[in-house]
C-alpha atoms as a PDB file:
ATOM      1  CA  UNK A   1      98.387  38.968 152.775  1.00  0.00           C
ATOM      2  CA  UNK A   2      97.855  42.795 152.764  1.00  0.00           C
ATOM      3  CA  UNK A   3      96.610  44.814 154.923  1.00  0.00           C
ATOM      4  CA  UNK A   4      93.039  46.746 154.397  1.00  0.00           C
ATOM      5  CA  UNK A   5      94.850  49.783 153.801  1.00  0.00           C
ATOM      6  CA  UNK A   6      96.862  48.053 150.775  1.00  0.00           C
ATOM      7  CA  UNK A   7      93.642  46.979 149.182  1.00  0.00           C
ATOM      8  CA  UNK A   8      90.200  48.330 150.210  1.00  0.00           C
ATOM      9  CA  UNK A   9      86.985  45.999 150.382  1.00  0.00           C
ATOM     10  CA  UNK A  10      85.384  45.930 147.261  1.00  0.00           C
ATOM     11  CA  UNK A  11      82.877  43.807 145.907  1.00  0.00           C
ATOM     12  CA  UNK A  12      82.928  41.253 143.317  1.00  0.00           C
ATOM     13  CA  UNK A  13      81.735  43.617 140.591  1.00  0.00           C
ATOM     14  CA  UNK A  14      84.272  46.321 141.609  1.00  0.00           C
ATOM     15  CA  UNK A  15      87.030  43.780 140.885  1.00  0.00           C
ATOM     16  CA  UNK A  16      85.952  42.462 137.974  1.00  0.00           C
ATOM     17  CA  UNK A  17      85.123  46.287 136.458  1.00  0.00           C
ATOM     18  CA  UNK A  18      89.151  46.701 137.956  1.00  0.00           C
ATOM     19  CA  UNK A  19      89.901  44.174 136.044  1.00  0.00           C
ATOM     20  CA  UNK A  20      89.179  44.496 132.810  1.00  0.00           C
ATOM     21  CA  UNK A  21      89.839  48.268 132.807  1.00  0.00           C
ATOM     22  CA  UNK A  22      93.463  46.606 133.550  1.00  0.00           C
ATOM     23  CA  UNK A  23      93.861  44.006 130.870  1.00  0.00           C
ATOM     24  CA  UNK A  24      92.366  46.490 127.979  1.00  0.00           C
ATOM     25  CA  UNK A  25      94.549  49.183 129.296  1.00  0.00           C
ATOM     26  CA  UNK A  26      92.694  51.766 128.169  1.00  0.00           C
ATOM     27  CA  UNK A  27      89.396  54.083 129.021  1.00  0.00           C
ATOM     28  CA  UNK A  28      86.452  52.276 128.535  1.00  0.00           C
ATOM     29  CA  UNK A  29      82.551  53.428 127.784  1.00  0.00           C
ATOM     30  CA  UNK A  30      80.181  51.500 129.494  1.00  0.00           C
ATOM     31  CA  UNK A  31      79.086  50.360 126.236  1.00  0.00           C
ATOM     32  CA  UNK A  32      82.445  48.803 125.988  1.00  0.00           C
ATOM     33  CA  UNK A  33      82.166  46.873 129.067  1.00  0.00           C
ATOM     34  CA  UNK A  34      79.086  45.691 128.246  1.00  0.00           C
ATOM     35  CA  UNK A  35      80.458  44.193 125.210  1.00  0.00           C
ATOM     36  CA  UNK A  36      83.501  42.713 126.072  1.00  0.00           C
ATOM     37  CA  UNK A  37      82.316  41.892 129.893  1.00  0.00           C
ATOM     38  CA  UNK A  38      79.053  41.881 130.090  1.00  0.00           C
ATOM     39  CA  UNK A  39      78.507  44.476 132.499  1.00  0.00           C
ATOM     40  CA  UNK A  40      78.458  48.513 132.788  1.00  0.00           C
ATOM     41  CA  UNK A  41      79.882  50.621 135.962  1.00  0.00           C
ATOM     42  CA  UNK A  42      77.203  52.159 137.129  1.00  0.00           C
ATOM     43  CA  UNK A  43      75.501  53.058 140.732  1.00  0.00           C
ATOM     44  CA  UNK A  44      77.337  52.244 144.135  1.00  0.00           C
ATOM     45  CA  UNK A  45      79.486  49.892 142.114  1.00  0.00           C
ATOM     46  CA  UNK A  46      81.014  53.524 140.271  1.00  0.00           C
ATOM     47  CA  UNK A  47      80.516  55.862 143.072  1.00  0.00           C
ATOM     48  CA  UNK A  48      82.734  53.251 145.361  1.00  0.00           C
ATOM     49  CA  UNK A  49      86.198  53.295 142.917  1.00  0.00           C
ATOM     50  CA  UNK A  50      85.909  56.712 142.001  1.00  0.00           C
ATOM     51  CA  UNK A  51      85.770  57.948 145.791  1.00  0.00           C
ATOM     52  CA  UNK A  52      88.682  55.581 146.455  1.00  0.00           C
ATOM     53  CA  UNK A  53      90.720  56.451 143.562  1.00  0.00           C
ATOM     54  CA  UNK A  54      90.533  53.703 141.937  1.00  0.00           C
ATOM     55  CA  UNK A  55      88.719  54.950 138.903  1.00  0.00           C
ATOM     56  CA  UNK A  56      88.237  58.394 137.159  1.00  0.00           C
ATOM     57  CA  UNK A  57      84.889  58.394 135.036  1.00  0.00           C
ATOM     58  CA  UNK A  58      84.485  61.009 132.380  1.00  0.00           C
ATOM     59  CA  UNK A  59      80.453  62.261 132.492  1.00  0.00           C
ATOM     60  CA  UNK A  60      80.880  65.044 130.412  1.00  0.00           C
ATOM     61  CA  UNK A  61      79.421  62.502 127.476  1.00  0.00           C
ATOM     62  CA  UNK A  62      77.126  59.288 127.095  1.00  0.00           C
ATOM     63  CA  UNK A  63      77.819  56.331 127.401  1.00  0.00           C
ATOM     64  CA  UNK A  64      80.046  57.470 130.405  1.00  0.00           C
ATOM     65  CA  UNK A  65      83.969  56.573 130.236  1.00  0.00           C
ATOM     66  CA  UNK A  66      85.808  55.037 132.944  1.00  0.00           C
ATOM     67  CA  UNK A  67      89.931  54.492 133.124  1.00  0.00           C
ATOM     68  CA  UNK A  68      91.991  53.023 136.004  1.00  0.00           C
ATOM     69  CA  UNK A  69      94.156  56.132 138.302  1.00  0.00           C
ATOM     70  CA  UNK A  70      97.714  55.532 139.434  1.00  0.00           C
ATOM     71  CA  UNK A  71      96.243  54.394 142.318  1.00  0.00           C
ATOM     72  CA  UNK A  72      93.909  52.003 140.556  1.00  0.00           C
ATOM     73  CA  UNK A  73      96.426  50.254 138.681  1.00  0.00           C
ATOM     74  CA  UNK A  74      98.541  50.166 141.991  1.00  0.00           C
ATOM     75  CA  UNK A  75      95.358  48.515 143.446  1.00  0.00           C
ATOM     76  CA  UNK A  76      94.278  46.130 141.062  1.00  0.00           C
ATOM     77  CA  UNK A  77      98.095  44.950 140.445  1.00  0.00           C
ATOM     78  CA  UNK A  78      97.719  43.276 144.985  1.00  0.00           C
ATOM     79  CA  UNK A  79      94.600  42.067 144.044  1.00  0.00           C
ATOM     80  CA  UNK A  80      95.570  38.620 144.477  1.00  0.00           C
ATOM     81  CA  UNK A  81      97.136  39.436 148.452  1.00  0.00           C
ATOM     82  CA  UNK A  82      93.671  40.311 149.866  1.00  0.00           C
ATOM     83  CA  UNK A  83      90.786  37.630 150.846  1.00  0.00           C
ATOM     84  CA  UNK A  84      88.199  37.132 148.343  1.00  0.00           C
ATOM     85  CA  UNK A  85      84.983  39.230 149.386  1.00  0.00           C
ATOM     86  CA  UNK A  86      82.289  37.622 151.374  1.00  0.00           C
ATOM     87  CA  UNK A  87      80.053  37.246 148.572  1.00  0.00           C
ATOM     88  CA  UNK A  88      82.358  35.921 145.998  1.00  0.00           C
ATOM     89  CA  UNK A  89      81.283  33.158 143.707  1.00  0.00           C
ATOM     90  CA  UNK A  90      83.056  30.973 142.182  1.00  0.00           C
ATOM     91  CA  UNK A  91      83.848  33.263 139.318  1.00  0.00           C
ATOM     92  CA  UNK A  92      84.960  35.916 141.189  1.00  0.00           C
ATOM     93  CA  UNK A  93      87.439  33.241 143.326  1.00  0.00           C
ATOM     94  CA  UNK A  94      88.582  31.609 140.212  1.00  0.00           C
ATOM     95  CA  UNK A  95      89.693  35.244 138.935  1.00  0.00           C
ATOM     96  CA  UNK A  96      91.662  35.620 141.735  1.00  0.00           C
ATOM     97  CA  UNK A  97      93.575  32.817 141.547  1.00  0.00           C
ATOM     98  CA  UNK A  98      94.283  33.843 137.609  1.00  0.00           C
ATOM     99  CA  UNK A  99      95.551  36.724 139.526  1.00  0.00           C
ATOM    100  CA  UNK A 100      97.855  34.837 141.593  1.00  0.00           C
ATOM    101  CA  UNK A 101      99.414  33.151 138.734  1.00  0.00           C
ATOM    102  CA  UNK A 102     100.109  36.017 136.351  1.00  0.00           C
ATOM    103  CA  UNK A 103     101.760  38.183 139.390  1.00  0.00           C
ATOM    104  CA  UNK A 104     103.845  35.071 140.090  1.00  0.00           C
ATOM    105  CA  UNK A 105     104.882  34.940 136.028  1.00  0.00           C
ATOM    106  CA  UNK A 106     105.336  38.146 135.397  1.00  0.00           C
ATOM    107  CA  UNK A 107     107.618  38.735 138.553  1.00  0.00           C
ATOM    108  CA  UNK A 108     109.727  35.763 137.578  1.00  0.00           C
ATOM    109  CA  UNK A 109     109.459  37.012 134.053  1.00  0.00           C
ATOM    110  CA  UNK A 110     110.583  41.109 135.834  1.00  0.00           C
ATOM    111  CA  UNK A 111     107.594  42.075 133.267  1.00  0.00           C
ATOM    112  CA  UNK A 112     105.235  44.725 134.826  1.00  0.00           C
ATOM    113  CA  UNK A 113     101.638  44.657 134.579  1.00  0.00           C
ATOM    114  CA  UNK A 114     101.788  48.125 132.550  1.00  0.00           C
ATOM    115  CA  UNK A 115     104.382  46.349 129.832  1.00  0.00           C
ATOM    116  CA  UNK A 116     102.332  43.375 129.443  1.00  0.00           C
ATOM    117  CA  UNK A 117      98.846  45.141 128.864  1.00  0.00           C
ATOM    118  CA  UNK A 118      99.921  47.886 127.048  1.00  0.00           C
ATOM    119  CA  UNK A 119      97.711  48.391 124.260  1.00  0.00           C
ATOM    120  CA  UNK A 120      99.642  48.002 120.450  1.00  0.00           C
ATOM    121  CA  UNK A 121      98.520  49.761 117.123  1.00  0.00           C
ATOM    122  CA  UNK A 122      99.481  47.442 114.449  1.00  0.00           C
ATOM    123  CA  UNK A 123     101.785  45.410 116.175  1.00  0.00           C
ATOM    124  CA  UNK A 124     104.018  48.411 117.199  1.00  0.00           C
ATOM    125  CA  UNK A 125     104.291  49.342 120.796  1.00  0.00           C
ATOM    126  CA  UNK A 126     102.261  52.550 122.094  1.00  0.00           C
ATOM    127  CA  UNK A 127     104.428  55.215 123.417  1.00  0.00           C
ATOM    128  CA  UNK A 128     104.975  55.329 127.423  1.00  0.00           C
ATOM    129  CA  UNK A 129     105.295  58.779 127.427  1.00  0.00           C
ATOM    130  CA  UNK A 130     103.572  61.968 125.483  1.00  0.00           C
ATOM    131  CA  UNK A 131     106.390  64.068 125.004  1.00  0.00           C
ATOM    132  CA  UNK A 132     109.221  62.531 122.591  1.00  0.00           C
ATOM    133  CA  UNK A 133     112.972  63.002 124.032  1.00  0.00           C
ATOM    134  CA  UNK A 134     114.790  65.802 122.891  1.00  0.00           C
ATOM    135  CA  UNK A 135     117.412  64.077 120.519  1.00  0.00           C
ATOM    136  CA  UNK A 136     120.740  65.111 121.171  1.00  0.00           C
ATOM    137  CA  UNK A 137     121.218  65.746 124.511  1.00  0.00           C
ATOM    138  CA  UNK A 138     118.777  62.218 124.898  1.00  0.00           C
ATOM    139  CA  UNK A 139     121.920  60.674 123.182  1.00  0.00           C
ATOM    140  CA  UNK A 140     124.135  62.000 125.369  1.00  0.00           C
ATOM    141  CA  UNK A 141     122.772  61.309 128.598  1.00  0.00           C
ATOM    142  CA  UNK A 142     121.676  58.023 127.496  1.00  0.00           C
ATOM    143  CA  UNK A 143     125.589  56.921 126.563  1.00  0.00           C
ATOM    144  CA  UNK A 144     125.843  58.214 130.230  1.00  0.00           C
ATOM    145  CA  UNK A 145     123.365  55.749 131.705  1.00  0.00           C
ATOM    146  CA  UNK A 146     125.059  52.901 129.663  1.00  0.00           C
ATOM    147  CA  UNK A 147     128.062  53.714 131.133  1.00  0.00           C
ATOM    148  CA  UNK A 148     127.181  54.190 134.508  1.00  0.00           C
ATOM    149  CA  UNK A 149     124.851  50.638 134.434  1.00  0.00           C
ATOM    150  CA  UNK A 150     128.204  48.993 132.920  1.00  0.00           C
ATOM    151  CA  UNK A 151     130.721  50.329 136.199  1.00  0.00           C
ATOM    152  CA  UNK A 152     127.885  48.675 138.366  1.00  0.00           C
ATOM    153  CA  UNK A 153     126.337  45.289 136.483  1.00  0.00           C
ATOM    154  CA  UNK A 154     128.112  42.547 137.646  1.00  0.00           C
ATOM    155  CA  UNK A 155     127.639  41.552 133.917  1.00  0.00           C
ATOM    156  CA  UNK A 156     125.452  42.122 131.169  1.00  0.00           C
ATOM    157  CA  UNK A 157     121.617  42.016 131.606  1.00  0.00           C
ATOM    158  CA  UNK A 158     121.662  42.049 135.479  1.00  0.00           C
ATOM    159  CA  UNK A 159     119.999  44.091 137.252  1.00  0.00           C
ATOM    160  CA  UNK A 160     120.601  47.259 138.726  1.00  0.00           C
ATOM    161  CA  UNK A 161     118.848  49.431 140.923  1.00  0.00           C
ATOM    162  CA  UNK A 162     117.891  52.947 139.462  1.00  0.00           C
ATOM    163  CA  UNK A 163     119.374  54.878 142.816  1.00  0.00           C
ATOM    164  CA  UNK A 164     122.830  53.230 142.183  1.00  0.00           C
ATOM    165  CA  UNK A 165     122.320  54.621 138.552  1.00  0.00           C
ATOM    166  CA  UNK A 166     121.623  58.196 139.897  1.00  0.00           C
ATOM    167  CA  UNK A 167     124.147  58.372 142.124  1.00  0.00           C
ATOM    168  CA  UNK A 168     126.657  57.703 139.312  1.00  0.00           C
ATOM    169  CA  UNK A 169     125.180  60.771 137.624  1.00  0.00           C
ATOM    170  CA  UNK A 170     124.601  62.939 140.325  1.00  0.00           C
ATOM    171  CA  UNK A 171     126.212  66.251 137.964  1.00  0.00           C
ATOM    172  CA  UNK A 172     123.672  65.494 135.386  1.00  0.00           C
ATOM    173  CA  UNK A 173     120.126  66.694 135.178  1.00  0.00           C
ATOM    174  CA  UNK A 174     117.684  64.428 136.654  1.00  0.00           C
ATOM    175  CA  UNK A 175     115.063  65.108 133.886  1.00  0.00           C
ATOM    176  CA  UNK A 176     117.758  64.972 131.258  1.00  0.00           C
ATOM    177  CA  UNK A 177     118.113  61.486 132.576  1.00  0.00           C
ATOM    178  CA  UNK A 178     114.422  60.987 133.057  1.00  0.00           C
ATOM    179  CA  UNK A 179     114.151  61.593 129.522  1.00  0.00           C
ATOM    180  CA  UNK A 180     117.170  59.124 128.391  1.00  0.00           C
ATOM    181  CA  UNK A 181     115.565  56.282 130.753  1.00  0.00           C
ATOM    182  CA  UNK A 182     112.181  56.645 128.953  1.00  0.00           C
ATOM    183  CA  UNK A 183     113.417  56.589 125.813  1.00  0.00           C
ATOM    184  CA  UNK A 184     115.887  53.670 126.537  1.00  0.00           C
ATOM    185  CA  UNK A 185     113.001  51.629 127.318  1.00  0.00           C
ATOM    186  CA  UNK A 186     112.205  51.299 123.668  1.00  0.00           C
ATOM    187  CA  UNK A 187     115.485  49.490 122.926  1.00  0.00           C
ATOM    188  CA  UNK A 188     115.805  45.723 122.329  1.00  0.00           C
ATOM    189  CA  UNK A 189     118.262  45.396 124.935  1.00  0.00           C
ATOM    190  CA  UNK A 190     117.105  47.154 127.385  1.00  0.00           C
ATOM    191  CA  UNK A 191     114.489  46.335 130.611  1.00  0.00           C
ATOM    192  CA  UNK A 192     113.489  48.717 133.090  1.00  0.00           C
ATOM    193  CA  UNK A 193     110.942  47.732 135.574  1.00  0.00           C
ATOM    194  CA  UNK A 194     109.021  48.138 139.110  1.00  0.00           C
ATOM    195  CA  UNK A 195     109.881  46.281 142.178  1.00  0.00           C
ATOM    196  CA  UNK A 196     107.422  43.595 142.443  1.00  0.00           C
ATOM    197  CA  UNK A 197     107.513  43.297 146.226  1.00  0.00           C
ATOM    198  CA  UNK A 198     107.273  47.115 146.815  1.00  0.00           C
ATOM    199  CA  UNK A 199     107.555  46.733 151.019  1.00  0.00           C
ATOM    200  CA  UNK A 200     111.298  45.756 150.027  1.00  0.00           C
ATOM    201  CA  UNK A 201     111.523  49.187 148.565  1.00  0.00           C
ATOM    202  CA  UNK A 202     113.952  52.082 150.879  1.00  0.00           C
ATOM    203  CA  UNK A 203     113.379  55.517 150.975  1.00  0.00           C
ATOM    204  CA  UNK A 204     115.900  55.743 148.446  1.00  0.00           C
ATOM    205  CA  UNK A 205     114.403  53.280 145.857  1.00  0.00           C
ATOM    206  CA  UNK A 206     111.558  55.134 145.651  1.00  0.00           C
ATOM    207  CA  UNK A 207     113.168  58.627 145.376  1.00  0.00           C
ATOM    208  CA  UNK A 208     115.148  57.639 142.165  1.00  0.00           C
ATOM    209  CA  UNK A 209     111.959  55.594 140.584  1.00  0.00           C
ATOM    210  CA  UNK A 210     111.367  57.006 137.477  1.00  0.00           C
ATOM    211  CA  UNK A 211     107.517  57.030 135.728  1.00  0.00           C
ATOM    212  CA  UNK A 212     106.682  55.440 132.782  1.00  0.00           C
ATOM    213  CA  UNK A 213     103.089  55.099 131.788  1.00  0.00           C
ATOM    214  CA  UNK A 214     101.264  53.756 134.811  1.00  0.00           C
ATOM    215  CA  UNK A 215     103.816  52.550 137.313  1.00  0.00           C
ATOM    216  CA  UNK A 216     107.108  53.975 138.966  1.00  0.00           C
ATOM    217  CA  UNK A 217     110.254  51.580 137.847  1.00  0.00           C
ATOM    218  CA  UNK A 218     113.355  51.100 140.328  1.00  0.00           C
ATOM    219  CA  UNK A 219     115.784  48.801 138.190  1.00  0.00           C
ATOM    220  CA  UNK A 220     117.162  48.313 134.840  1.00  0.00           C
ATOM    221  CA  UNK A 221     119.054  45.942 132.758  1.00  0.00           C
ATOM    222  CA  UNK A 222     120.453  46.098 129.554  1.00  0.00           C
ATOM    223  CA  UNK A 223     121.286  43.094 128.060  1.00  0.00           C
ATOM    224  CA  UNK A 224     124.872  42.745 125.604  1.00  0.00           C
ATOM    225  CA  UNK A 225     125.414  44.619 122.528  1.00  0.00           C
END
Protein backbone atom coordinates (compact mmCIF):
# COMPACT_ATOMS: atom_id res chain seq x y z
CA UNK A 1 0.00 0.00 0.00
CA UNK A 2 1.07 3.66 -0.65
CA UNK A 3 1.84 6.07 1.32
CA UNK A 4 -0.51 9.39 1.83
CA UNK A 5 1.86 11.27 -0.09
CA UNK A 6 1.43 8.75 -3.20
CA UNK A 7 -2.29 9.20 -3.11
CA UNK A 8 -4.05 11.98 -1.13
CA UNK A 9 -7.47 11.35 0.81
CA UNK A 10 -10.19 11.93 -1.33
CA UNK A 11 -13.64 11.13 -1.08
CA UNK A 12 -15.77 8.77 -2.84
CA UNK A 13 -17.03 11.35 -5.32
CA UNK A 14 -13.48 12.65 -6.02
CA UNK A 15 -12.59 9.12 -7.19
CA UNK A 16 -15.29 8.36 -9.06
CA UNK A 17 -15.14 12.12 -10.94
CA UNK A 18 -11.08 10.71 -11.28
CA UNK A 19 -12.33 8.07 -12.72
CA UNK A 20 -14.24 8.61 -15.39
CA UNK A 21 -12.24 11.68 -16.49
CA UNK A 22 -9.65 8.58 -16.89
CA UNK A 23 -11.56 6.02 -18.86
CA UNK A 24 -13.09 8.84 -21.40
CA UNK A 25 -9.69 10.30 -21.69
CA UNK A 26 -10.68 13.41 -22.53
CA UNK A 27 -12.03 16.98 -20.99
CA UNK A 28 -15.32 16.68 -19.86
CA UNK A 29 -18.33 19.45 -19.24
CA UNK A 30 -20.21 18.83 -16.35
CA UNK A 31 -23.01 18.23 -18.57
CA UNK A 32 -21.04 15.32 -19.78
CA UNK A 33 -20.63 13.80 -16.49
CA UNK A 34 -23.93 14.11 -15.74
CA UNK A 35 -24.79 12.08 -18.66
CA UNK A 36 -22.54 9.41 -18.76
CA UNK A 37 -22.08 9.30 -14.71
CA UNK A 38 -24.61 10.76 -13.24
CA UNK A 39 -22.94 13.38 -11.45
CA UNK A 40 -21.27 17.01 -12.07
CA UNK A 41 -17.87 18.33 -10.27
CA UNK A 42 -18.89 20.94 -8.52
CA UNK A 43 -18.27 22.59 -4.83
CA UNK A 44 -15.58 21.12 -2.34
CA UNK A 45 -15.69 18.00 -4.47
CA UNK A 46 -13.88 20.51 -7.52
CA UNK A 47 -12.09 22.89 -5.35
CA UNK A 48 -10.30 19.62 -3.60
CA UNK A 49 -8.62 18.04 -7.16
CA UNK A 50 -7.92 21.20 -8.62
CA UNK A 51 -5.84 22.46 -5.46
CA UNK A 52 -4.13 19.05 -5.49
CA UNK A 53 -3.46 18.84 -9.07
CA UNK A 54 -5.42 16.43 -9.83
CA UNK A 55 -7.76 18.29 -12.10
CA UNK A 56 -7.59 21.54 -14.23
CA UNK A 57 -11.23 23.00 -14.80
CA UNK A 58 -11.73 25.45 -17.59
CA UNK A 59 -14.42 28.39 -16.18
CA UNK A 60 -13.93 30.63 -18.82
CA UNK A 61 -17.42 28.95 -20.30
CA UNK A 62 -20.69 27.10 -19.02
CA UNK A 63 -21.16 24.16 -18.36
CA UNK A 64 -17.57 24.24 -16.81
CA UNK A 65 -14.85 21.67 -18.31
CA UNK A 66 -12.76 19.54 -16.28
CA UNK A 67 -9.58 17.20 -17.63
CA UNK A 68 -7.21 15.03 -15.55
CA UNK A 69 -3.22 16.89 -15.05
CA UNK A 70 -0.09 14.78 -15.31
CA UNK A 71 -0.41 14.49 -11.90
CA UNK A 72 -4.01 13.37 -12.02
CA UNK A 73 -3.53 10.63 -14.30
CA UNK A 74 -0.37 9.68 -12.16
CA UNK A 75 -2.91 9.67 -9.24
CA UNK A 76 -5.79 7.97 -10.41
CA UNK A 77 -3.47 5.18 -12.21
CA UNK A 78 -2.37 3.96 -7.64
CA UNK A 79 -5.77 4.27 -6.98
CA UNK A 80 -6.15 0.76 -6.21
CA UNK A 81 -2.77 0.88 -3.46
CA UNK A 82 -4.57 3.25 -1.03
CA UNK A 83 -7.49 2.18 1.58
CA UNK A 84 -10.89 2.84 0.48
CA UNK A 85 -12.17 6.18 2.21
CA UNK A 86 -14.06 6.00 5.40
CA UNK A 87 -17.27 6.61 3.87
CA UNK A 88 -17.10 4.33 0.96
CA UNK A 89 -20.08 2.29 -0.04
CA UNK A 90 -20.21 -0.50 -1.62
CA UNK A 91 -19.97 1.13 -4.99
CA UNK A 92 -17.19 3.04 -4.35
CA UNK A 93 -15.29 -0.41 -2.83
CA UNK A 94 -16.42 -2.46 -5.70
CA UNK A 95 -14.68 0.26 -8.08
CA UNK A 96 -11.69 -0.23 -6.44
CA UNK A 97 -11.34 -3.59 -6.74
CA UNK A 98 -12.15 -3.09 -10.76
CA UNK A 99 -9.14 -1.04 -10.19
CA UNK A 100 -7.10 -3.71 -8.84
CA UNK A 101 -7.80 -5.98 -11.63
CA UNK A 102 -7.20 -3.79 -14.67
CA UNK A 103 -3.66 -2.53 -13.09
CA UNK A 104 -2.89 -6.23 -12.60
CA UNK A 105 -3.95 -6.91 -16.60
CA UNK A 106 -2.61 -4.27 -18.05
CA UNK A 107 0.87 -4.69 -16.27
CA UNK A 108 0.96 -8.32 -17.31
CA UNK A 109 -0.36 -7.16 -20.63
CA UNK A 110 2.95 -3.97 -20.39
CA UNK A 111 -0.23 -1.82 -21.72
CA UNK A 112 -0.38 1.64 -19.98
CA UNK A 113 -3.40 3.19 -18.77
CA UNK A 114 -2.84 6.17 -21.41
CA UNK A 115 -2.68 3.36 -24.46
CA UNK A 116 -5.66 1.62 -23.34
CA UNK A 117 -8.03 4.75 -22.87
CA UNK A 118 -6.91 6.67 -25.52
CA UNK A 119 -9.75 8.05 -27.25
CA UNK A 120 -10.08 6.75 -31.32
CA UNK A 121 -11.79 8.74 -34.24
CA UNK A 122 -13.14 6.18 -36.48
CA UNK A 123 -11.31 3.37 -35.40
CA UNK A 124 -7.88 5.07 -36.04
CA UNK A 125 -5.67 5.86 -33.15
CA UNK A 126 -5.45 9.67 -31.90
CA UNK A 127 -2.07 11.10 -32.17
CA UNK A 128 0.22 11.05 -28.84
CA UNK A 129 1.83 13.99 -29.73
CA UNK A 130 0.82 17.57 -31.49
CA UNK A 131 3.68 18.16 -33.49
CA UNK A 132 4.26 15.46 -36.42
CA UNK A 133 8.10 14.23 -36.72
CA UNK A 134 10.14 15.89 -39.08
CA UNK A 135 10.49 13.11 -41.84
CA UNK A 136 13.86 12.55 -42.80
CA UNK A 137 16.00 12.99 -40.16
CA UNK A 138 12.84 10.94 -38.07
CA UNK A 139 13.97 8.11 -40.49
CA UNK A 140 17.26 8.35 -39.71
CA UNK A 141 17.35 8.42 -36.14
CA UNK A 142 14.69 5.95 -35.96
CA UNK A 143 16.97 3.19 -38.09
CA UNK A 144 19.34 4.31 -35.21
CA UNK A 145 17.06 3.26 -32.37
CA UNK A 146 16.38 -0.09 -34.23
CA UNK A 147 19.77 -0.68 -34.28
CA UNK A 148 20.77 0.22 -31.03
CA UNK A 149 17.48 -1.91 -29.39
CA UNK A 150 18.84 -4.92 -31.70
CA UNK A 151 22.86 -4.78 -30.06
CA UNK A 152 20.92 -4.93 -26.64
CA UNK A 153 17.50 -7.30 -26.96
CA UNK A 154 18.38 -10.52 -26.01
CA UNK A 155 15.92 -11.28 -28.93
CA UNK A 156 13.15 -9.86 -30.65
CA UNK A 157 10.23 -8.22 -28.72
CA UNK A 158 12.04 -8.12 -25.29
CA UNK A 159 12.30 -5.51 -23.51
CA UNK A 160 14.69 -2.91 -23.13
CA UNK A 161 15.13 -0.13 -20.97
CA UNK A 162 15.08 3.40 -22.67
CA UNK A 163 18.54 4.54 -20.69
CA UNK A 164 20.38 1.50 -22.26
CA UNK A 165 18.88 2.88 -25.60
CA UNK A 166 20.32 6.42 -24.92
CA UNK A 167 23.42 5.50 -23.97
CA UNK A 168 23.90 3.70 -27.32
CA UNK A 169 23.16 7.07 -28.92
CA UNK A 170 24.76 9.33 -26.77
CA UNK A 171 26.28 11.51 -30.25
CA UNK A 172 22.78 11.91 -31.37
CA UNK A 173 20.32 14.57 -30.43
CA UNK A 174 18.14 13.68 -27.64
CA UNK A 175 15.06 15.40 -29.23
CA UNK A 176 15.97 14.01 -32.60
CA UNK A 177 15.49 10.77 -30.79
CA UNK A 178 12.55 11.99 -28.80
CA UNK A 179 10.98 12.57 -31.98
CA UNK A 180 11.92 8.98 -33.63
CA UNK A 181 10.59 7.22 -30.26
CA UNK A 182 7.20 9.03 -30.61
CA UNK A 183 6.75 8.35 -33.88
CA UNK A 184 7.91 4.65 -33.56
CA UNK A 185 5.16 4.14 -31.28
CA UNK A 186 2.74 4.12 -34.14
CA UNK A 187 4.32 1.01 -35.70
CA UNK A 188 2.83 -2.51 -35.52
CA UNK A 189 5.85 -3.85 -34.09
CA UNK A 190 6.72 -1.70 -31.84
CA UNK A 191 5.76 -1.18 -27.75
CA UNK A 192 7.02 1.46 -25.67
CA UNK A 193 5.71 1.78 -22.24
CA UNK A 194 5.93 3.09 -18.42
CA UNK A 195 7.28 1.11 -15.61
CA UNK A 196 4.38 -0.17 -13.80
CA UNK A 197 6.05 -0.39 -10.40
CA UNK A 198 7.61 3.14 -10.63
CA UNK A 199 9.59 2.77 -6.91
CA UNK A 200 11.76 0.19 -9.05
CA UNK A 201 12.62 3.12 -11.21
CA UNK A 202 16.75 4.67 -10.74
CA UNK A 203 17.68 7.99 -11.20
CA UNK A 204 18.64 7.00 -14.50
CA UNK A 205 15.31 5.42 -15.67
CA UNK A 206 13.66 8.35 -15.14
CA UNK A 207 16.20 10.74 -16.80
CA UNK A 208 15.94 8.89 -20.22
CA UNK A 209 11.87 8.46 -19.92
CA UNK A 210 10.55 9.91 -22.77
CA UNK A 211 6.68 11.62 -22.81
CA UNK A 212 4.06 10.51 -24.76
CA UNK A 213 0.59 11.80 -24.15
CA UNK A 214 -0.03 11.49 -20.44
CA UNK A 215 2.68 9.32 -18.94
CA UNK A 216 6.62 9.16 -19.09
CA UNK A 217 7.70 5.58 -20.79
CA UNK A 218 11.12 3.81 -19.70
CA UNK A 219 11.19 0.62 -22.05
CA UNK A 220 10.59 -0.52 -25.48
CA UNK A 221 10.24 -3.53 -27.55
CA UNK A 222 9.97 -4.10 -30.99
CA UNK A 223 8.79 -7.19 -31.99
CA UNK A 224 10.41 -9.17 -35.52
CA UNK A 225 10.19 -7.81 -38.89
Amino acid sequence: MTSPADVPSLTPNQINALVVLMVEARRLTNVELRELAGFTLTGKDNKRLVDLGLVVTDRQHRPFAHELTDEGWRVVRQLHTAAPPKAAGSATRSLLTVLTNLHRSLDRLRLSHGDFFKQTDGGAPVAATPEPPARAPAVDVEALVRAAYRDLAAAPGAWVGLADVRDRLADTDRSAVDTALRAMVERADVRIIPVANTKSLTARDRAAAVRIGNEDNHAMAIGPA
